[in-house]
C-alpha atoms as a PDB file:
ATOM      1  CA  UNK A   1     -60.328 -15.592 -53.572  1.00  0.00           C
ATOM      2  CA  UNK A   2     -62.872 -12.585 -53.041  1.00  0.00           C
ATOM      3  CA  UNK A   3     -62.959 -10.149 -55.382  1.00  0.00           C
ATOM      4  CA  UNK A   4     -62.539  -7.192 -52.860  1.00  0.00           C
ATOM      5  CA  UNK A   5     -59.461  -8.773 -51.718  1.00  0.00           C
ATOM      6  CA  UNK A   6     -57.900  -9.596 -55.534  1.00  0.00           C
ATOM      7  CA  UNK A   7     -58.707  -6.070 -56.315  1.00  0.00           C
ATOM      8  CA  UNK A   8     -56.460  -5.183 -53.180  1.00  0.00           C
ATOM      9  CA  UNK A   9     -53.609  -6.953 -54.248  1.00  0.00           C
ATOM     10  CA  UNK A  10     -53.838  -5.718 -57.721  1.00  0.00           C
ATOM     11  CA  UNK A  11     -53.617  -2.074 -56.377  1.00  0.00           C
ATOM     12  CA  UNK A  12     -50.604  -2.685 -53.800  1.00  0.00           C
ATOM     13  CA  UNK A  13     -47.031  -1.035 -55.093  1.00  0.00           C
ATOM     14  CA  UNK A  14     -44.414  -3.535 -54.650  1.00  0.00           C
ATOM     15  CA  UNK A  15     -42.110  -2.459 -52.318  1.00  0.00           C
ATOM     16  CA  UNK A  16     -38.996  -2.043 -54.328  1.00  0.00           C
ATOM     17  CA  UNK A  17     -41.207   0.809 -56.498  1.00  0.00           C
ATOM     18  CA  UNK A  18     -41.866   2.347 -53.203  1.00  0.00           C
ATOM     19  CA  UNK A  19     -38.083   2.450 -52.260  1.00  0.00           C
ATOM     20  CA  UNK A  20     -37.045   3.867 -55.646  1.00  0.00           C
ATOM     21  CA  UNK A  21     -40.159   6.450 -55.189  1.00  0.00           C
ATOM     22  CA  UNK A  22     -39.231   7.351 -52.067  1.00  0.00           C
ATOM     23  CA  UNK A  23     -34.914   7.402 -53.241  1.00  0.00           C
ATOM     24  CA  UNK A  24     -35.942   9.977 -56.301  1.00  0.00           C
ATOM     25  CA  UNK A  25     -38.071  12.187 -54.055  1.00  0.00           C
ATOM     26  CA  UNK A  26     -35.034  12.445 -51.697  1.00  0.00           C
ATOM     27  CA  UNK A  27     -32.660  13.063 -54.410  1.00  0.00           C
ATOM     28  CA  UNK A  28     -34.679  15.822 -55.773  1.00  0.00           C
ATOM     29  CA  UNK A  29     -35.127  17.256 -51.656  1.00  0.00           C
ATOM     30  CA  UNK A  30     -30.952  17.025 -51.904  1.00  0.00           C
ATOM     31  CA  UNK A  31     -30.642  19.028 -55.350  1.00  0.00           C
ATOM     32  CA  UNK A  32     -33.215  21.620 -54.121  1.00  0.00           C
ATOM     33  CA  UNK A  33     -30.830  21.851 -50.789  1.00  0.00           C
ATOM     34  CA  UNK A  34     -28.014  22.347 -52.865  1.00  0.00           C
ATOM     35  CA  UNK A  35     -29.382  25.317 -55.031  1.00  0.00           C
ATOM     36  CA  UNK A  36     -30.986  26.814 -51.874  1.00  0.00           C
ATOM     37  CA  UNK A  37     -27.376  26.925 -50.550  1.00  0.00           C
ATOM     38  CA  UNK A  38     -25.952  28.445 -53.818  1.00  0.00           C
ATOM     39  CA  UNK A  39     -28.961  31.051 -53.272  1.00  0.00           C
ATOM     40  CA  UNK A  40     -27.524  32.083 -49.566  1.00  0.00           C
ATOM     41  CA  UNK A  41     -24.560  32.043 -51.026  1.00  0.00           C
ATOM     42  CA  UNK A  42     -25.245  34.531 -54.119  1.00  0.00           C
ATOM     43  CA  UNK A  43     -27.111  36.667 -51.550  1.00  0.00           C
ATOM     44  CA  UNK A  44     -24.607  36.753 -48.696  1.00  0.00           C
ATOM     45  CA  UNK A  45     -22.484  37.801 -51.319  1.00  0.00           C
ATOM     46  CA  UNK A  46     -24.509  40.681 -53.075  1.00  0.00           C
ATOM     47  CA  UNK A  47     -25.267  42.153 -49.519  1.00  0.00           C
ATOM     48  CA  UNK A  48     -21.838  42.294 -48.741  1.00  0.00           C
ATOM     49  CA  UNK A  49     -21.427  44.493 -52.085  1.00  0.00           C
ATOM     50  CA  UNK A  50     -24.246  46.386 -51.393  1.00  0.00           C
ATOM     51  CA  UNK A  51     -22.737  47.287 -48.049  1.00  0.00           C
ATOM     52  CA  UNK A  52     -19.406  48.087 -49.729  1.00  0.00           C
ATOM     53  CA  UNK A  53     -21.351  50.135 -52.293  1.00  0.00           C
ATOM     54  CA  UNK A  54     -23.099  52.232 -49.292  1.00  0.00           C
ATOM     55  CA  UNK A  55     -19.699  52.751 -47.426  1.00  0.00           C
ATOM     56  CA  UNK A  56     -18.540  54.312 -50.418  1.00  0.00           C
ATOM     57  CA  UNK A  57     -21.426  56.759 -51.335  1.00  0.00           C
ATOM     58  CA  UNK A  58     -21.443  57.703 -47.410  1.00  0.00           C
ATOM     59  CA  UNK A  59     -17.745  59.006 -47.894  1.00  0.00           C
ATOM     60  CA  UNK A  60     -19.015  60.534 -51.564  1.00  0.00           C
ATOM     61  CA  UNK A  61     -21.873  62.424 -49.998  1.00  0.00           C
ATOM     62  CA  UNK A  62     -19.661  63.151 -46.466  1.00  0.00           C
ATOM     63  CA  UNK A  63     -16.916  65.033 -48.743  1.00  0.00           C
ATOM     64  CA  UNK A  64     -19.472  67.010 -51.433  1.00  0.00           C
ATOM     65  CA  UNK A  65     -21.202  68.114 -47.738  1.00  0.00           C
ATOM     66  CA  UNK A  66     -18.298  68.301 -45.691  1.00  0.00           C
ATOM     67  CA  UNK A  67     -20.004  66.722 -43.024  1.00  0.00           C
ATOM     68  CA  UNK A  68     -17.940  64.836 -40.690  1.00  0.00           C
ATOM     69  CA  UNK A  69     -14.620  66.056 -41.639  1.00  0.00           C
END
């Protein structure tokens, strides 16, 4: 055999490696999917509080100014 053609061969990834390369980069894609939901989540969350937090310091400020009563 030619040596330029051996050394080919020796390089090649079987193709079971490449399957179980490709299978862990897509199970790390899925857990990075799942904490990027748990992120929306956590923020969907802490802007609803934040707009509960304003509502209440508009009706603070409204009765110490008596503005809109």
């Amino acid at each position: 055999m030619d040596w330029p053609i051996q050394r080919l061969e020796a390089t090649q990834m079987p193709v079971k490696s490449i399957d179980e390369a490709f299978g862990q980069v897509y199970d790390e894609l899925d857990e990075l999917q799942d904490k990027s939901d748990a992120m929306r989540g956590d923020i969907a969350r802490l802007e609803g509080k934040v707009d509960n937090i304003e509502g209440k310091i508009d009706m603070i400020l409204q009765h110490i100014t008596g503005l809109g009563n």
